[in-house]
N, C-alpha and C. Protein backbone atom coordinates (compact mmCIF):
# COMPACT_ATOMS: atom_id res chain seq x y z
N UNK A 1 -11.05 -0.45 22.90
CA UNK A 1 -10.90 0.61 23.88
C UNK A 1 -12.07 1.60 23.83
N UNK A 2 -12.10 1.85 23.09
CA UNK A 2 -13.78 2.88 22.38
C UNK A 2 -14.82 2.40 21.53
N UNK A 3 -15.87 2.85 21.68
CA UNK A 3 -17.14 2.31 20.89
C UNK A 3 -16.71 2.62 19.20
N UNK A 4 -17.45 1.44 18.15
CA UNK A 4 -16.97 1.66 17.05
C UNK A 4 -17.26 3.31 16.68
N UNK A 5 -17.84 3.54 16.56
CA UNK A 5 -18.23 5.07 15.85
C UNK A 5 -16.65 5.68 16.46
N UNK A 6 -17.00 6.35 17.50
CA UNK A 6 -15.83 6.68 18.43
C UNK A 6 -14.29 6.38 17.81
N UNK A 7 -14.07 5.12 17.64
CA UNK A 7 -13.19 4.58 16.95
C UNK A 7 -12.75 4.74 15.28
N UNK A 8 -13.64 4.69 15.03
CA UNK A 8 -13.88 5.12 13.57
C UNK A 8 -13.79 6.91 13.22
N UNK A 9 -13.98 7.67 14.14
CA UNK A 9 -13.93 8.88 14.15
C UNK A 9 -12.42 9.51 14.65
N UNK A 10 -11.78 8.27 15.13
CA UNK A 10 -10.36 8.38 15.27
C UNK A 10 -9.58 8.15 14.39
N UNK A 11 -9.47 7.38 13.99
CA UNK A 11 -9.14 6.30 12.87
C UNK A 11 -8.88 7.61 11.56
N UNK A 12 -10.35 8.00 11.28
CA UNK A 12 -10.54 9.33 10.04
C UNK A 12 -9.11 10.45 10.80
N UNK A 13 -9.54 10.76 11.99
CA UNK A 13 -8.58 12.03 12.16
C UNK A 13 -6.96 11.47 12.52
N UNK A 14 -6.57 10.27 12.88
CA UNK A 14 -5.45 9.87 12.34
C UNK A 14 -4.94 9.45 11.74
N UNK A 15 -5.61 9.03 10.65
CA UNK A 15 -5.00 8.89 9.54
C UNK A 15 -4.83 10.25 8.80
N UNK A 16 -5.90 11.31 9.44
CA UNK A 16 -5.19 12.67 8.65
C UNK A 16 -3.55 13.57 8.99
N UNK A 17 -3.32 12.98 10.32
CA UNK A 17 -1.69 13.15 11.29
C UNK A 17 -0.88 12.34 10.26
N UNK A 18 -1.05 10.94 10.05
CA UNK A 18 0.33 10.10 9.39
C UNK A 18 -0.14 10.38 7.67
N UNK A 19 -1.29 10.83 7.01
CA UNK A 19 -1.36 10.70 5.50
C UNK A 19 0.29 11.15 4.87
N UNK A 20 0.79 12.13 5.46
CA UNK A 20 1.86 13.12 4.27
C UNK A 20 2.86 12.41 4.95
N UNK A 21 3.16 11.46 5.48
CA UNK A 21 4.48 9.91 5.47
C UNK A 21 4.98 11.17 7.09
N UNK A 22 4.82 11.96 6.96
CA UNK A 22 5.03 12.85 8.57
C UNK A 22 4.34 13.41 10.09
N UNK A 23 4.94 12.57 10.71
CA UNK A 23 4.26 12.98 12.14
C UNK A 23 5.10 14.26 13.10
N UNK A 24 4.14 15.24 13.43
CA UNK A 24 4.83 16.55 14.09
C UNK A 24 3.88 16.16 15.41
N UNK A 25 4.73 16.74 16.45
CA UNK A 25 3.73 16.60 17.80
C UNK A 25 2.79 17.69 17.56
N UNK A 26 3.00 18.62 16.76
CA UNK A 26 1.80 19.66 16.34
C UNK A 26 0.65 18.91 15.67
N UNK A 27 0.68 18.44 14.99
CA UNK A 27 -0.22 17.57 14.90
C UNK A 27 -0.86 17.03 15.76
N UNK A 28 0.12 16.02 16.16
CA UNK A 28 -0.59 14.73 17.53
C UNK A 28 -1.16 15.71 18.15
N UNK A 29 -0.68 16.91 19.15
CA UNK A 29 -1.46 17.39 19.74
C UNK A 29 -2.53 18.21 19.40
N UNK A 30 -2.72 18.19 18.10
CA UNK A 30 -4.25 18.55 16.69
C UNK A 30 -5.11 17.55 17.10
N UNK A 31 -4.64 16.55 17.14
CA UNK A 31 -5.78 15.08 16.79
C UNK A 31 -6.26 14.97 18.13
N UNK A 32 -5.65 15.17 19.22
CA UNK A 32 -5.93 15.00 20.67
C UNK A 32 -7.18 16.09 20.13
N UNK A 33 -6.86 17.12 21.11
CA UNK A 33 -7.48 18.70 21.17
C UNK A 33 -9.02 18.32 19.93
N UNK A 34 -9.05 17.90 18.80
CA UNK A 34 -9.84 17.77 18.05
C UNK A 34 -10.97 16.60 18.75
N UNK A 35 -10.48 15.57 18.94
CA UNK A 35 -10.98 15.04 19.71
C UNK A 35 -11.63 15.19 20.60
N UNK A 36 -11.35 15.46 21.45
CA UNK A 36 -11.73 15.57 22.14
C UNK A 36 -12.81 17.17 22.59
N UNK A 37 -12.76 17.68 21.40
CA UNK A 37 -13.43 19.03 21.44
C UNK A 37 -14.85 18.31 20.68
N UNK A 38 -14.57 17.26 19.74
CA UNK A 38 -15.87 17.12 18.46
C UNK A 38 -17.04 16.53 19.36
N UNK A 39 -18.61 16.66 19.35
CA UNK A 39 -19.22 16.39 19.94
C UNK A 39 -19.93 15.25 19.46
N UNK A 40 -18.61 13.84 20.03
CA UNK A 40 -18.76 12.33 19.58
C UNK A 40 -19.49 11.63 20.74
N UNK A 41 -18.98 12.20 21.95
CA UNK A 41 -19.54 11.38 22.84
C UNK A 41 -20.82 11.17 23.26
N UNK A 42 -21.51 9.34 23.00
CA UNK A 42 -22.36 9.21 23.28
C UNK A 42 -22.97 8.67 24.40
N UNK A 43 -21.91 7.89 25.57
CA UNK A 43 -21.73 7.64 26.51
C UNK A 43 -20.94 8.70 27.41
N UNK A 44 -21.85 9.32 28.28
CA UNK A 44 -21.13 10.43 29.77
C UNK A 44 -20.41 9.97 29.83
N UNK A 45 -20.16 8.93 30.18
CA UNK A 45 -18.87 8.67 31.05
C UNK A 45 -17.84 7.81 30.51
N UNK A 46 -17.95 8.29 28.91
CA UNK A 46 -16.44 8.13 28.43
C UNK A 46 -15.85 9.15 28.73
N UNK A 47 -14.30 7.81 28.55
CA UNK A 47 -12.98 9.15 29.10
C UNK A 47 -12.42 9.05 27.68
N UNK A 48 -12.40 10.45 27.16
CA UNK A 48 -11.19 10.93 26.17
C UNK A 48 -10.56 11.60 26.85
N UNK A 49 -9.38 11.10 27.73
CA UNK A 49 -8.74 12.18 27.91
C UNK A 49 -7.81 12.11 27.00
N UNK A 50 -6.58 13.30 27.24
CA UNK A 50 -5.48 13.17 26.70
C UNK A 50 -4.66 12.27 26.34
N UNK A 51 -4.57 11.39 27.63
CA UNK A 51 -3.99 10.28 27.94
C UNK A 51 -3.96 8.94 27.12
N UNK A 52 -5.49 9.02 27.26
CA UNK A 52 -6.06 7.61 26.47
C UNK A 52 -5.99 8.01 24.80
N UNK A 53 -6.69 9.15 24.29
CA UNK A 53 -6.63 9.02 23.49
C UNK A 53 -5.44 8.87 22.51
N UNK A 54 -4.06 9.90 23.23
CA UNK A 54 -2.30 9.88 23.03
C UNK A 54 -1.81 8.01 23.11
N UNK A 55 -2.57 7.08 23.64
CA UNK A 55 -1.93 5.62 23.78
C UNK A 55 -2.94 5.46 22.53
N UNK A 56 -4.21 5.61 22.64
CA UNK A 56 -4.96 4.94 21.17
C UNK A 56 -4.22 5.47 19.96
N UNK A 57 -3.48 6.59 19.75
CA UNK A 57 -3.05 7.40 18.55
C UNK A 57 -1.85 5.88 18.51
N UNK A 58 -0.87 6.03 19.26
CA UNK A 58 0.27 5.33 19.41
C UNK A 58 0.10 4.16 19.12
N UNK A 59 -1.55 3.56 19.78
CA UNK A 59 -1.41 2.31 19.59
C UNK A 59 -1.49 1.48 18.39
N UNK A 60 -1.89 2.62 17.35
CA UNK A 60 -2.46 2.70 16.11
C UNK A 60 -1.80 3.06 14.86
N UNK A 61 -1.10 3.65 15.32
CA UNK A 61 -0.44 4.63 14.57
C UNK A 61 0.85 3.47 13.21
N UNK A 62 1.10 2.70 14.24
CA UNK A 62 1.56 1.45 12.57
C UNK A 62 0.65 1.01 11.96
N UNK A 63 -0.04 0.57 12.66
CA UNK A 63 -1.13 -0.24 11.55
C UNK A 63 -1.52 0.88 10.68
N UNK A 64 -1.87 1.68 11.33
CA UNK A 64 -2.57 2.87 9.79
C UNK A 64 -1.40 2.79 8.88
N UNK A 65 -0.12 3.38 9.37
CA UNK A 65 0.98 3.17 7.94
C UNK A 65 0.90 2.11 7.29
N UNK A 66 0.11 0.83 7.83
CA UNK A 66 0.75 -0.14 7.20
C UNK A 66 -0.14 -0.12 6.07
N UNK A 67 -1.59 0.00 6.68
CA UNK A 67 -2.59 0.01 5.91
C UNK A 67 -2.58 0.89 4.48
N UNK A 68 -2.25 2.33 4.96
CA UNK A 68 -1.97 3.18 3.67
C UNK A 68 -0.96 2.46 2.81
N UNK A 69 -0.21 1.42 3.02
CA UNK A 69 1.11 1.27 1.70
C UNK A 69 0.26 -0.14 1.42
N UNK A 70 -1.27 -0.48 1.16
CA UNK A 70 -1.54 -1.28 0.91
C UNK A 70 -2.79 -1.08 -0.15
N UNK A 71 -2.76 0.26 -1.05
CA UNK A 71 -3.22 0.79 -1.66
C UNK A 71 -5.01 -0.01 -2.00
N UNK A 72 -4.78 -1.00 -2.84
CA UNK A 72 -6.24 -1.35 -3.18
C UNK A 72 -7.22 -1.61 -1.99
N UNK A 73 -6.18 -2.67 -0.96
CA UNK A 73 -7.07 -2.83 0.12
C UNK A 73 -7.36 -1.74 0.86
N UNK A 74 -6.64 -0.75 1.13
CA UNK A 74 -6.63 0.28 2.14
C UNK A 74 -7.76 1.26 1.52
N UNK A 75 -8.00 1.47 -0.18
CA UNK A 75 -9.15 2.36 -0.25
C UNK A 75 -10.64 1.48 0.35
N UNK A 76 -10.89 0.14 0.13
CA UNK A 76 -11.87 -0.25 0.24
C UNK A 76 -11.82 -0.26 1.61
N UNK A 77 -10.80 -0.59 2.88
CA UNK A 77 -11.02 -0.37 4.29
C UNK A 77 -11.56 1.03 4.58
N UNK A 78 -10.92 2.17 3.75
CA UNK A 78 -10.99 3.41 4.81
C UNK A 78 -12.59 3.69 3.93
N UNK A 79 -13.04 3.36 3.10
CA UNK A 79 -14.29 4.03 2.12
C UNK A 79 -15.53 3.10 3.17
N UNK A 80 -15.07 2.19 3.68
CA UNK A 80 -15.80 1.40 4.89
C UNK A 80 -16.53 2.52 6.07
N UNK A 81 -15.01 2.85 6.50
CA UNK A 81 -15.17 3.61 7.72
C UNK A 81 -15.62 4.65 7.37
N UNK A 82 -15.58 5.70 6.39
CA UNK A 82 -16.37 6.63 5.98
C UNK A 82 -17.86 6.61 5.72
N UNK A 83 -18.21 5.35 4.74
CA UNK A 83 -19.45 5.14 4.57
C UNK A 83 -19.83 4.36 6.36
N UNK A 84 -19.68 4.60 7.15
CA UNK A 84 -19.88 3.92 8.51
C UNK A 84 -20.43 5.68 9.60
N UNK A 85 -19.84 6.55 8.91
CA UNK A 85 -20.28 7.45 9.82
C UNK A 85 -21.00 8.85 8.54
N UNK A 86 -21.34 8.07 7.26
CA UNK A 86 -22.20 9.26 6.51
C UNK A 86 -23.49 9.75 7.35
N UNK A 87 -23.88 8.97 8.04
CA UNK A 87 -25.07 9.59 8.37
C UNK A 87 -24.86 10.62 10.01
N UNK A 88 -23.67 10.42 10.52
CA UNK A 88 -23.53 10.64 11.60
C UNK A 88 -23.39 12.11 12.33
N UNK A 89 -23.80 12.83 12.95
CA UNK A 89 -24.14 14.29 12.76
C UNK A 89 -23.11 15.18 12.76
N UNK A 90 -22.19 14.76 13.62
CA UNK A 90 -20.71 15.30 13.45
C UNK A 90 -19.75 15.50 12.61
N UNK A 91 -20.45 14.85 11.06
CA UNK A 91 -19.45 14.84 10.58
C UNK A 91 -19.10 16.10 9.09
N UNK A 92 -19.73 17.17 9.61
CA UNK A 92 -19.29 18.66 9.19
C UNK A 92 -17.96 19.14 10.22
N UNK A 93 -18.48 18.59 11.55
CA UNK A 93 -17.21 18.99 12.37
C UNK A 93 -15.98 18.28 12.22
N UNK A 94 -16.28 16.68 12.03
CA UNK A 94 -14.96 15.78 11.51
C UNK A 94 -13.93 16.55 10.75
N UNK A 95 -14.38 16.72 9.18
CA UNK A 95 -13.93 17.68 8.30
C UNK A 95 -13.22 18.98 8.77
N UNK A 96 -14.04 19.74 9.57
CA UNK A 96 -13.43 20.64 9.86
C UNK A 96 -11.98 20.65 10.56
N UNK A 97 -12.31 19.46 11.27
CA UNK A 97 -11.32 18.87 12.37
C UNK A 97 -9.87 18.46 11.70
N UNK A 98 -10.24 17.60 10.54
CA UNK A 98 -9.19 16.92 9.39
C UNK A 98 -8.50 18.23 8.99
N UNK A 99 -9.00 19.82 9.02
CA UNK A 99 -8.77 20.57 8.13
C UNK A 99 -7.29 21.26 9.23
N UNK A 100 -8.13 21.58 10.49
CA UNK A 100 -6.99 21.99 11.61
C UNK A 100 -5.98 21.03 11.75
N UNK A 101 -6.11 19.74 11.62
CA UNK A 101 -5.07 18.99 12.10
C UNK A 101 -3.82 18.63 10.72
N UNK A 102 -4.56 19.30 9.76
CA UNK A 102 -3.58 18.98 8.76
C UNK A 102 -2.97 20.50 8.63
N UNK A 103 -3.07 21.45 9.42
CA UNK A 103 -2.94 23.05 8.95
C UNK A 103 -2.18 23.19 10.35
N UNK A 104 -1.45 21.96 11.04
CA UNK A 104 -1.45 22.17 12.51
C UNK A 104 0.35 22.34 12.44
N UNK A 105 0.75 21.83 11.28
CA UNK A 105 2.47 21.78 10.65
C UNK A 105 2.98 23.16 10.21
N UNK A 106 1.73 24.07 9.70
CA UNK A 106 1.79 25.23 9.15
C UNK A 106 1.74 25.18 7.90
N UNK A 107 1.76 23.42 6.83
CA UNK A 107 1.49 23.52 5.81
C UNK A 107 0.13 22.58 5.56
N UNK A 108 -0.10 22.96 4.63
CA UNK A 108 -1.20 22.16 4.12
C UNK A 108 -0.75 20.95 2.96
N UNK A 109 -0.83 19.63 3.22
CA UNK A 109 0.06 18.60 2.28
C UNK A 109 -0.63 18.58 1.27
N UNK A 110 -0.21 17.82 0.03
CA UNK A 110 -1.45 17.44 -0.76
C UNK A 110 -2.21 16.27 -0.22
N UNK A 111 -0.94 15.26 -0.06
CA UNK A 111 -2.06 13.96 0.56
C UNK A 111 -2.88 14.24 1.72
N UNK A 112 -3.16 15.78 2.41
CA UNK A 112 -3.96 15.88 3.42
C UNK A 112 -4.44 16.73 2.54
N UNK A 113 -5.07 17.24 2.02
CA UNK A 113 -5.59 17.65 1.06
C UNK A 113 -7.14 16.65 -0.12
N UNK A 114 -6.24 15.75 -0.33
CA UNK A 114 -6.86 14.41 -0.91
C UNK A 114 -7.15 13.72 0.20
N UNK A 115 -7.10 13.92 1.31
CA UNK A 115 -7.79 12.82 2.15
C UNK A 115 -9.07 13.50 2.25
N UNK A 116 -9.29 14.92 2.92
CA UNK A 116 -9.75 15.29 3.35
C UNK A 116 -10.80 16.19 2.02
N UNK A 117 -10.22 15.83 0.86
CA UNK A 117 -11.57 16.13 -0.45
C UNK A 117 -12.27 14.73 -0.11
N UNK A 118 -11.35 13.66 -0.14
CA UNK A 118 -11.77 12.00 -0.73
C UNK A 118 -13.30 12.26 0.29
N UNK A 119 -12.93 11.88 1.46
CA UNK A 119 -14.22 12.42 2.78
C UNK A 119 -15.23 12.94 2.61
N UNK A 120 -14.84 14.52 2.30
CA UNK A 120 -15.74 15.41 2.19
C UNK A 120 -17.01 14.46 0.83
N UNK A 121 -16.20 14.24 -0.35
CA UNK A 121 -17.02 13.50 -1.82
C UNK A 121 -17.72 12.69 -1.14
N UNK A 122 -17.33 11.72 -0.10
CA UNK A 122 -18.08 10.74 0.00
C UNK A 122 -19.08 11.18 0.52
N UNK A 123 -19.21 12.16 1.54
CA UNK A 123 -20.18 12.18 2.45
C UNK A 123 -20.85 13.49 1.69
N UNK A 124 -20.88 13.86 0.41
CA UNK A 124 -21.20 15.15 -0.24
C UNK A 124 -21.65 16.24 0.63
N UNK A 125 -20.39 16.20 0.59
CA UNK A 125 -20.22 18.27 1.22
C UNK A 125 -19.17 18.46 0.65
N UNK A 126 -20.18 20.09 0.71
CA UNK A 126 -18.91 20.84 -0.14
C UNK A 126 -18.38 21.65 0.96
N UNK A 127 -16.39 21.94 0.62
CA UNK A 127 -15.69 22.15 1.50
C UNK A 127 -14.50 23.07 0.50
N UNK A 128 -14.37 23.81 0.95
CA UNK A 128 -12.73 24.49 0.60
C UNK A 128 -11.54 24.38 1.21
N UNK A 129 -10.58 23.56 0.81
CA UNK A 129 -9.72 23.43 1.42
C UNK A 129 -8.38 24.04 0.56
């Protein structure tokens, strides 16, 4: 549906919505809004809208659970997709993005917490969360 990067920059910010085993539409509507605010697009005339990106969340949204309860494989998949966008310029704003959408419940989890250190380490920045 979206170019890999694009995809991969989704992928990071929803898996930061399902990390703490809980989905709030405060959230979902975090990951939208984030989205679509981060300055990913490299093609004009992609559409993020609401729309699309609310069916990509949905469309996705098992497989990521499934993936997280698959511990060994799932670090080496997601350390993929991270090392896939280290160089990529947005991704001080990603972080930032991971930070609102996990602060979007009113709490801050630990496992959103540890996702969003794990990230930050890889791509060395330093971050306070």
């Amino acid at each position: 549906m979206f170019p890999k990067p694009i995809n991969d920059i989704l992928t990071i910010l929803a898996i930061t919505v399902v990390v703490d085993k809980r989905v709030f539409a405060k959230e979902v509507d975090s990951f939208i809004n984030s989205a679509r605010n981060l300055d990913i697009i490299e093609t004009p005339d992609l559409d993020l809208s609401p729309a699309k990106l609310l069916m990509w969340f949905e469309s996705n949204r098992d497989d990521l659970k499934a993936r997280m309860n698959q511990a060994p494989n799932f670090e080496k998949w997601f350390n993929a997709i991270i090392d896939n966008l280290s160089e990529h310029p947005a991704r001080h704003s990603i972080l930032n993005r991971m930070i609102k959408i996990s602060k979007a419940d009113g709490e801050l989890h630990i496992s959103e917490k540890a996702l969003i250190t794990l990230v930050a380490k890889r791509w060395n920045i330093k971050i306070a969360v």
